[in-house]
Protein backbone atom coordinates (compact mmCIF):
# COMPACT_ATOMS: atom_id res chain seq x y z
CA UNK A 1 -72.02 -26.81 26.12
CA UNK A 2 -68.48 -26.18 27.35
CA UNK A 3 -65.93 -28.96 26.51
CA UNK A 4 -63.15 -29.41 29.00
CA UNK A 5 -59.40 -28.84 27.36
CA UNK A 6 -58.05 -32.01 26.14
CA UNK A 7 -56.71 -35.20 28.36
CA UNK A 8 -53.02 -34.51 27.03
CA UNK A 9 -52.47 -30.75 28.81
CA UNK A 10 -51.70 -32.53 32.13
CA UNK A 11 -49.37 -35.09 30.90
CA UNK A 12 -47.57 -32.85 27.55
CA UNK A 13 -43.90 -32.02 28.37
CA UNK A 14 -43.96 -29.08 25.90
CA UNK A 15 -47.16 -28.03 26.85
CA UNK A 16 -45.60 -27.68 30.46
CA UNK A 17 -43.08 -25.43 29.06
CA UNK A 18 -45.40 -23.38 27.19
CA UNK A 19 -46.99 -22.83 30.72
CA UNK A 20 -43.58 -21.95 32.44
CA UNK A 21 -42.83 -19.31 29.80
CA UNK A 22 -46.15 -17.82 29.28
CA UNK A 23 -48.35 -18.32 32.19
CA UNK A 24 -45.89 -18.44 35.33
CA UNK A 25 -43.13 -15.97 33.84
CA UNK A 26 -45.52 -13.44 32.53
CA UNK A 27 -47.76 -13.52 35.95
CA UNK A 28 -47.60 -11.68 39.95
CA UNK A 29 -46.40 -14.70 41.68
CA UNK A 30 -46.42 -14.42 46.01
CA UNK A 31 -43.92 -15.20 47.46
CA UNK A 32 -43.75 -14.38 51.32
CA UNK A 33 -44.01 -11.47 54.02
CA UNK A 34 -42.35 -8.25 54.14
CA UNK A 35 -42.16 -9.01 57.99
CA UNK A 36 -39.08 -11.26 56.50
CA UNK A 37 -37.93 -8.23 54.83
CA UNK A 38 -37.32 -6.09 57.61
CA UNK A 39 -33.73 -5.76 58.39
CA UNK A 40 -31.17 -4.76 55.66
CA UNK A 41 -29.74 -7.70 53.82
CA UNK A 42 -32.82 -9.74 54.79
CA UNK A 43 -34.04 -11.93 51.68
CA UNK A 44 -36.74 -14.44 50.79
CA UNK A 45 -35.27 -16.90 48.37
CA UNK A 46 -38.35 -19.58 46.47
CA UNK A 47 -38.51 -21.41 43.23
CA UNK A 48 -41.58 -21.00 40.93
CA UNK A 49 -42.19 -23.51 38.12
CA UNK A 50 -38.45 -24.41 38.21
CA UNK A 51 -37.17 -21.07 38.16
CA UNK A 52 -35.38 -19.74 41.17
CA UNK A 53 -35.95 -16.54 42.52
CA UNK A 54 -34.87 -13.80 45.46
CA UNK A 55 -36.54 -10.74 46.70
CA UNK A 56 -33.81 -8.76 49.01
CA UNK A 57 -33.89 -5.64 51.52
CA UNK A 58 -31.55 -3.31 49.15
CA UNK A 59 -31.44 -0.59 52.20
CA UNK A 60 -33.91 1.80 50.28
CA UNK A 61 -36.77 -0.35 49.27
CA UNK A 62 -36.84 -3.72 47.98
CA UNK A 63 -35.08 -5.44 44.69
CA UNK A 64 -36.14 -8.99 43.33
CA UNK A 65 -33.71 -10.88 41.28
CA UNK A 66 -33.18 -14.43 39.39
CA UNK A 67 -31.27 -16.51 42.59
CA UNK A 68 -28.81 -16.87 39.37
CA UNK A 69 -24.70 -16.13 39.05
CA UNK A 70 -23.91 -14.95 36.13
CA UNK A 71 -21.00 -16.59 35.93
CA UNK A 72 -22.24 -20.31 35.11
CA UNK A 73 -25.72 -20.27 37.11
CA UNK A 74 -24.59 -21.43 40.04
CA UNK A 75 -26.80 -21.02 43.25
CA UNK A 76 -26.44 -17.27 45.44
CA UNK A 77 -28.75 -17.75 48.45
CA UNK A 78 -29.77 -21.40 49.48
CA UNK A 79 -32.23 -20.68 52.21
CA UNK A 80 -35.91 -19.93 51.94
CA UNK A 81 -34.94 -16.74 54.25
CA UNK A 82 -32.46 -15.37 56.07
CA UNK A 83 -30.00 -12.30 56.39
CA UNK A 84 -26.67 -11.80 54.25
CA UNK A 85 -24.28 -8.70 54.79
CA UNK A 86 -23.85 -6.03 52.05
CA UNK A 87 -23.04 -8.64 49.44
CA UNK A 88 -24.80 -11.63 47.89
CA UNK A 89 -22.32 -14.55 47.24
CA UNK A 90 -22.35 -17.13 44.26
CA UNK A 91 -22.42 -20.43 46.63
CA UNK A 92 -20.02 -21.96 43.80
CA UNK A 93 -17.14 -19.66 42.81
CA UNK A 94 -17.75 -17.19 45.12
CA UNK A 95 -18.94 -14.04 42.62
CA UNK A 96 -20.48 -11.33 44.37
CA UNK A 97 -22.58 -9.27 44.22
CA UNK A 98 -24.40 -5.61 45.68
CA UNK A 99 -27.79 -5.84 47.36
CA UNK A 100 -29.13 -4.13 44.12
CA UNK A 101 -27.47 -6.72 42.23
CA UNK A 102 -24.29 -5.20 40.50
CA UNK A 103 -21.67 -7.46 39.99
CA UNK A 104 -19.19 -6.46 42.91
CA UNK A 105 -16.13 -8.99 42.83
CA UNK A 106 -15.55 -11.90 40.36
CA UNK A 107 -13.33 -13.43 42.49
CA UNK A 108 -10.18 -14.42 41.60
CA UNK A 109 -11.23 -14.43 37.53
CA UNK A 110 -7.97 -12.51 36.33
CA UNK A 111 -8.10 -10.27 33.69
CA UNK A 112 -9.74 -10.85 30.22
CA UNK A 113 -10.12 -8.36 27.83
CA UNK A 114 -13.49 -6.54 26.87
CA UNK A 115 -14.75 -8.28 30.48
CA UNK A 116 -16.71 -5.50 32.03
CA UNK A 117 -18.65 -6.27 35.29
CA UNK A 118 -21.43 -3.70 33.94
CA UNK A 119 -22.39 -6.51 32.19
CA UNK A 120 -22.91 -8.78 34.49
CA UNK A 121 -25.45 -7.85 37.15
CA UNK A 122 -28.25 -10.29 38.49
CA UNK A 123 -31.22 -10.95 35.89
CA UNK A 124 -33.94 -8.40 37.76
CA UNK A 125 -37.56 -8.67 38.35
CA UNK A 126 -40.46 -6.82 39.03
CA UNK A 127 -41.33 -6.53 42.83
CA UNK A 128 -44.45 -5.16 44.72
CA UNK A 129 -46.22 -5.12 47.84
CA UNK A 130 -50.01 -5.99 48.56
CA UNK A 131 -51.39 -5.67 52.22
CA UNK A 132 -47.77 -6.63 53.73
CA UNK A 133 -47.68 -9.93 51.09
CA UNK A 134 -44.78 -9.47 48.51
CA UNK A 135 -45.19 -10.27 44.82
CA UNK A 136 -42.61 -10.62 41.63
CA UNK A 137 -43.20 -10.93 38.12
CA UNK A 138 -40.19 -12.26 35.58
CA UNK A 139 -41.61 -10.79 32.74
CA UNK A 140 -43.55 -7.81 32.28
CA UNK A 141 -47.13 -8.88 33.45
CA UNK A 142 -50.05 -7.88 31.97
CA UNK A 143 -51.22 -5.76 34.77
CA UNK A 144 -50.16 -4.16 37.52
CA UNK A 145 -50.40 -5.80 40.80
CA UNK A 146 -52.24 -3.53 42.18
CA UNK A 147 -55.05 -4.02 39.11
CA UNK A 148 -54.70 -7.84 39.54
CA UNK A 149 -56.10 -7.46 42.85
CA UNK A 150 -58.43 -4.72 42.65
CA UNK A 151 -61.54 -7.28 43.01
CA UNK A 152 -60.21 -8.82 46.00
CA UNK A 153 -58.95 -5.42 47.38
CA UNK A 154 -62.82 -4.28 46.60
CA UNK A 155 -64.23 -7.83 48.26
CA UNK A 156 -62.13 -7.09 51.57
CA UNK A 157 -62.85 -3.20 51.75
CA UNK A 158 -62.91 -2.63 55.61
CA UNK A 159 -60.85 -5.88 56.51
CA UNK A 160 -57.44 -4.71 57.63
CA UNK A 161 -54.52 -7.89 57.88
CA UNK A 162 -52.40 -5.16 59.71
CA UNK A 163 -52.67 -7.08 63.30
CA UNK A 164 -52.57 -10.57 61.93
CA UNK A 165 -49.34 -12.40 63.18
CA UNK A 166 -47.45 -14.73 60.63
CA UNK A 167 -48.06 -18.53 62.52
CA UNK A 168 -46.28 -20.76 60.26
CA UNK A 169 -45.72 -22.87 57.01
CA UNK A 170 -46.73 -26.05 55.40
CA UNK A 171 -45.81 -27.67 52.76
CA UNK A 172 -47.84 -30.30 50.98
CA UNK A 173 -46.54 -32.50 48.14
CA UNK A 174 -49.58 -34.19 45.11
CA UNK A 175 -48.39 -36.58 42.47
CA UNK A 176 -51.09 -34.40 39.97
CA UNK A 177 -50.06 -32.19 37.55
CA UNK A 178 -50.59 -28.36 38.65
CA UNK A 179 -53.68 -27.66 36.76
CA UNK A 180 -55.74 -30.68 38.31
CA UNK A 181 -55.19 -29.24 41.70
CA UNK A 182 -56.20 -25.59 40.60
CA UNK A 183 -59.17 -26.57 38.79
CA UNK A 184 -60.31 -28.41 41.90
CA UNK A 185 -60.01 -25.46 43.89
CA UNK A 186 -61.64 -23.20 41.26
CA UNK A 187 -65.15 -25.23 42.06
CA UNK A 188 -67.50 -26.68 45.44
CA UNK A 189 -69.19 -28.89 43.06
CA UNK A 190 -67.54 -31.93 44.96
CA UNK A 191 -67.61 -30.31 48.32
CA UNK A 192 -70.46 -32.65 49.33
CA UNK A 193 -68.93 -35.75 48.37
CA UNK A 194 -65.23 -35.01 49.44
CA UNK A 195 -65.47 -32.75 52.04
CA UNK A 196 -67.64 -33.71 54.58
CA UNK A 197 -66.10 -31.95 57.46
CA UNK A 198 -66.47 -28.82 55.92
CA UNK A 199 -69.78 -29.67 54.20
CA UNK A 200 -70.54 -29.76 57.96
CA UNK A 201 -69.63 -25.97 58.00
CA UNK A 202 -71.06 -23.98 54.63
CA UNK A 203 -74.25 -24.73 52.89
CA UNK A 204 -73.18 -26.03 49.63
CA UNK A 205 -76.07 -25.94 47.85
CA UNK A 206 -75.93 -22.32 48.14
CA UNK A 207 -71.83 -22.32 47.10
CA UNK A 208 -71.15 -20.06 44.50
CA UNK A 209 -68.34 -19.16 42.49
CA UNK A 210 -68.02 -15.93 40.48
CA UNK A 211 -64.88 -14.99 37.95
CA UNK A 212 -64.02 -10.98 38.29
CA UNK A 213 -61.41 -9.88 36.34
CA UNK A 214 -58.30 -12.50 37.17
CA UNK A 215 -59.89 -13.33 40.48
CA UNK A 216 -62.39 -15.81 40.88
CA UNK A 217 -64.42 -15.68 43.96
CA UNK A 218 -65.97 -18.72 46.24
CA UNK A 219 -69.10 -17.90 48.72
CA UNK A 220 -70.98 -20.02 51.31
CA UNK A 221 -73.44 -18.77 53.76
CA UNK A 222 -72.20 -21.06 57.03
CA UNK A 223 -74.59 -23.32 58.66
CA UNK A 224 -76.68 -21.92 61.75
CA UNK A 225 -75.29 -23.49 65.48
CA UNK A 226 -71.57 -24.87 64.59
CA UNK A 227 -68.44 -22.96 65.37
CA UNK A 228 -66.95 -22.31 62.06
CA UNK A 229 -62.93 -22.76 61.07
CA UNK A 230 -63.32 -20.82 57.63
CA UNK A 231 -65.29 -17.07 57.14
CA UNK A 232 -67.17 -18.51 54.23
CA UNK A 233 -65.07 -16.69 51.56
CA UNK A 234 -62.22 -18.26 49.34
CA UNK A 235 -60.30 -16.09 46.41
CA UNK A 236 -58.15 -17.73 44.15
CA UNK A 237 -55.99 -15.31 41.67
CA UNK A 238 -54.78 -16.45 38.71
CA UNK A 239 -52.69 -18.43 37.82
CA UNK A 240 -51.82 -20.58 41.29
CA UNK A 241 -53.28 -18.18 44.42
CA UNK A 242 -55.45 -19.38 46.89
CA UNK A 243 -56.29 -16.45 49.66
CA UNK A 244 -58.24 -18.87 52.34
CA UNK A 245 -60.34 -16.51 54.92
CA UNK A 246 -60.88 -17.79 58.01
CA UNK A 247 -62.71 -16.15 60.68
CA UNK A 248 -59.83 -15.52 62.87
CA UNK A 249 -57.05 -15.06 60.37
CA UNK A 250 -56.25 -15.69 56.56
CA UNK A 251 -54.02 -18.19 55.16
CA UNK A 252 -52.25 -18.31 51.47
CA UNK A 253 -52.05 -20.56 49.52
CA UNK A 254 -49.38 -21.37 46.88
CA UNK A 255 -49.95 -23.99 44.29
CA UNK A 256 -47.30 -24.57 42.62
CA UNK A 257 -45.99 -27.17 39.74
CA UNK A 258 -42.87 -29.12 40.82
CA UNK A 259 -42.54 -30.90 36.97
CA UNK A 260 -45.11 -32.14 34.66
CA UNK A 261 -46.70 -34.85 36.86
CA UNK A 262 -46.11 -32.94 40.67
CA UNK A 263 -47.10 -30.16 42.66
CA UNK A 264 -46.08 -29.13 46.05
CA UNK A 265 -49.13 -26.51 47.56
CA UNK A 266 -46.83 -24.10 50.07
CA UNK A 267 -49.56 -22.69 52.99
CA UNK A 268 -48.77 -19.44 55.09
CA UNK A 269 -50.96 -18.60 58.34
CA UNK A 270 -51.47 -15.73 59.43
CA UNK A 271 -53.41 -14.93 62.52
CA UNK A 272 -55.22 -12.91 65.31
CA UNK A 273 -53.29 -12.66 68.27
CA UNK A 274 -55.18 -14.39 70.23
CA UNK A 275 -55.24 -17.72 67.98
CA UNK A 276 -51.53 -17.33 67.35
CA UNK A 277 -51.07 -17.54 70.81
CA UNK A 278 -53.45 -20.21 71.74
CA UNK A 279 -51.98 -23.68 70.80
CA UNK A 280 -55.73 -24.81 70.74
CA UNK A 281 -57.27 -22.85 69.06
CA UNK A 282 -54.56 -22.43 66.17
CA UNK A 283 -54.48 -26.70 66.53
CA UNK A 284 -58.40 -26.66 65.35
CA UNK A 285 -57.76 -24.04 62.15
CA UNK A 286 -54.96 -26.42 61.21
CA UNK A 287 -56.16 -29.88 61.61
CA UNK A 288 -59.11 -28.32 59.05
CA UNK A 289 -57.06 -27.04 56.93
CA UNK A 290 -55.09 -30.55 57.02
CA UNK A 291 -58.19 -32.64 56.49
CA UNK A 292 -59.47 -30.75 54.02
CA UNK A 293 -55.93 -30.44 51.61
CA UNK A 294 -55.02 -34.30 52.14
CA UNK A 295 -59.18 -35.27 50.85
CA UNK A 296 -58.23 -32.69 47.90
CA UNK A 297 -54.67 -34.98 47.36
CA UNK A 298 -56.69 -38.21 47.31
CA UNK A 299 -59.19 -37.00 44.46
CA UNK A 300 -56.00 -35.07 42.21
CA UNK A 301 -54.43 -38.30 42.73
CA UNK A 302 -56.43 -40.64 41.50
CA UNK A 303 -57.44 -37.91 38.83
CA UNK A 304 -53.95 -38.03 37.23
CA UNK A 305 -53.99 -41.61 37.69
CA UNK A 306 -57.00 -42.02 35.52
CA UNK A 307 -55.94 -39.59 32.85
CA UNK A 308 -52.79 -41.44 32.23
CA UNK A 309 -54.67 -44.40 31.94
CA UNK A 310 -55.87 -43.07 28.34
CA UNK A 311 -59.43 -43.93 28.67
CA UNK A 312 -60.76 -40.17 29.53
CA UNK A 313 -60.13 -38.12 26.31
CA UNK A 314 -62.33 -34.97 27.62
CA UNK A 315 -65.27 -34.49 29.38
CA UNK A 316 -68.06 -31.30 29.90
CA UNK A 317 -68.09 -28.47 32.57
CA UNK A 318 -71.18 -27.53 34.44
CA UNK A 319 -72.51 -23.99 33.75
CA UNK A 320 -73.47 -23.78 37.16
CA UNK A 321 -70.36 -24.64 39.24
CA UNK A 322 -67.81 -24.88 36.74
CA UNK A 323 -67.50 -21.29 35.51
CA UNK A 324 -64.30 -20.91 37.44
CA UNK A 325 -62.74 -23.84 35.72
CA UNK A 326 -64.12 -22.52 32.47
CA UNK A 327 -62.01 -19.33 32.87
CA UNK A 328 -58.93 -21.11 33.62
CA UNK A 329 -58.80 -23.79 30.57
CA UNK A 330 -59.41 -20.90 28.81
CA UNK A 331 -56.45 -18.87 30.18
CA UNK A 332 -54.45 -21.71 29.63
CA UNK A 333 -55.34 -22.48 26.04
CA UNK A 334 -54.21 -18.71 25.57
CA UNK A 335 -50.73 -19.72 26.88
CA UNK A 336 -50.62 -22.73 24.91
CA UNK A 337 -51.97 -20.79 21.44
């Protein structure tokens, strides 16, 4: 029998931290399209689990940074993308700094002795490409991108997302702690009593979910004589990754922790031509998509409601939809150990 982890992970402050430091600093974390990464100068600026990051067009390839001055940590780029010259610029005393981020110009600082700008470029990080999607790591990860998502890469063999237009964000804000919302998504155990919509669409009593190497994979046969929104395959990389196949398009799906007791789920679309074209048609893959996220909000809600209550201590995971979830408490407790 497989116990779930204890009540206390989702509401522990230093437990939270743990998870910052070991799970979301030492992990390949998305965090846009190289189609923003075009030009020279053009950046993609996000925060992850409270630490803020940067990927930039260096001229020659791409360089990722902490969206830190090292000066006193004030704030370099502000938007979530955009284009800068050949110089990033500290938004408080006005440091700047090269595109590869060497300290260029403390400006105005005067001279101090043994002050060597040397010293003083941007904190880097690791950055790398998937099938046009752009990844950084803060720490050195235990595996290279490219072996994190060897299973999906193997599960898609033949699918190319070359053609598929970018068609928008959304952002989506649950008062549940991170974890709550993943483990939910790591299981269609509850699809027939939350989801009835898509119920409507997949079988699921044939739903089944399957862990291979950090990726844990979701199948449904779809039901005979309905028009379907989703391709009846899901893929959610650890630690916070949902990759949402539809049959027209893929959208993915960030879920990440905005303090202990919040999370704010970031969704990028992607689709056919045609669809991103059609108001319609890319009007009926949303509105699923919508339904679907604010049914998961409702249950994480009152989940985290419940668990701060203090009557739920732990409970048991079912060995025949629960593997996924299985896998992650256990990837947790490794961060928290």
């Amino acid at each position: 029998m497989t116990r779930t982890l204890p009540a206390n992970v989702y509401t522990d402050p230093l437990l939270y931290e743990r998870e910052r430091q070991e799970i979301f600093a030492r992990t390949w974390q998305y965090v846009g399209h190289v189609g923003d990464l075009i030009a020279e100068g053009s950046y993609i600026a996000c925060e992850i689990a409270g630490f803020p990051v940067a990927v930039v067009n260096k001229g020659d390839g791409l360089a990722a940074f902490h969206n830190v001055c090292r000066h006193r940590a004030g704030r370099l780029l502000r938007e979530e993308r955009g284009q800068c010259e050949k110089a990033l610029e500290c938004t408080y005393h006005g440091w700047t700094y090269a595109l590869d981020g060497r300290l260029r110009n403390a400006r105005d600082f005067g001279p101090l002795e043994g002050f060597d700008p040397r010293d003083f470029a941007l904190f880097p990080l690791k950055v790398a490409t998937w099938r046009g999607f752009v990844f950084i790591a803060m720490k050195d990860p235990a595996l290279s991108l490219a072996e994190t998502l060897a299973p999906l890469d193997a599960r898609l063999e033949g699918r190319s997302f070359d053609a598929l237009m970018p068609s928008g964000r959304l952002r989506h804000q649950i008062a549940c702690n991170w974890k709550l919302y993943v483990e939910n998504y790591l299981e269609g155990y509850h699809i027939p009593n939350v989801h009835p919509a898509l119920a409507a669409e997949v079988d699921a009593a044939a739903y089944r979910v399957r862990m291979e190497g950090q990726v844990c994979f979701h199948e449904a046969p779809l039901r005979h004589g309905v028009r379907p929104v989703y391709d009846g395959l899901w893929a959610w990389v650890a630690p916070n990754l949902g990759v949402n196949v539809y049959g027209e398009g893929i959208m993915l799906e960030r879920m990440l922790p905005q303090g202990l007791r919040g999370s704010e789920l970031v969704y990028d679309y992607f689709f056919v031509p045609a669809v991103a074209a059609d108001e319609a048609a890319r009007g009926r893959i949303l509105n699923m998509s919508e339904t679907v996220t604010a049914e998961d909000k409702a249950v994480c809600e009152e989940v985290q409601r419940n668990i701060e209550a203090g009557a739920y201590v732990s409970g048991v995971l079912s060995s025949r939809h629960e593997q996924g979830v299985a896998w992650f408490q256990n990837f947790c407790a490794g961060a928290y150990r």
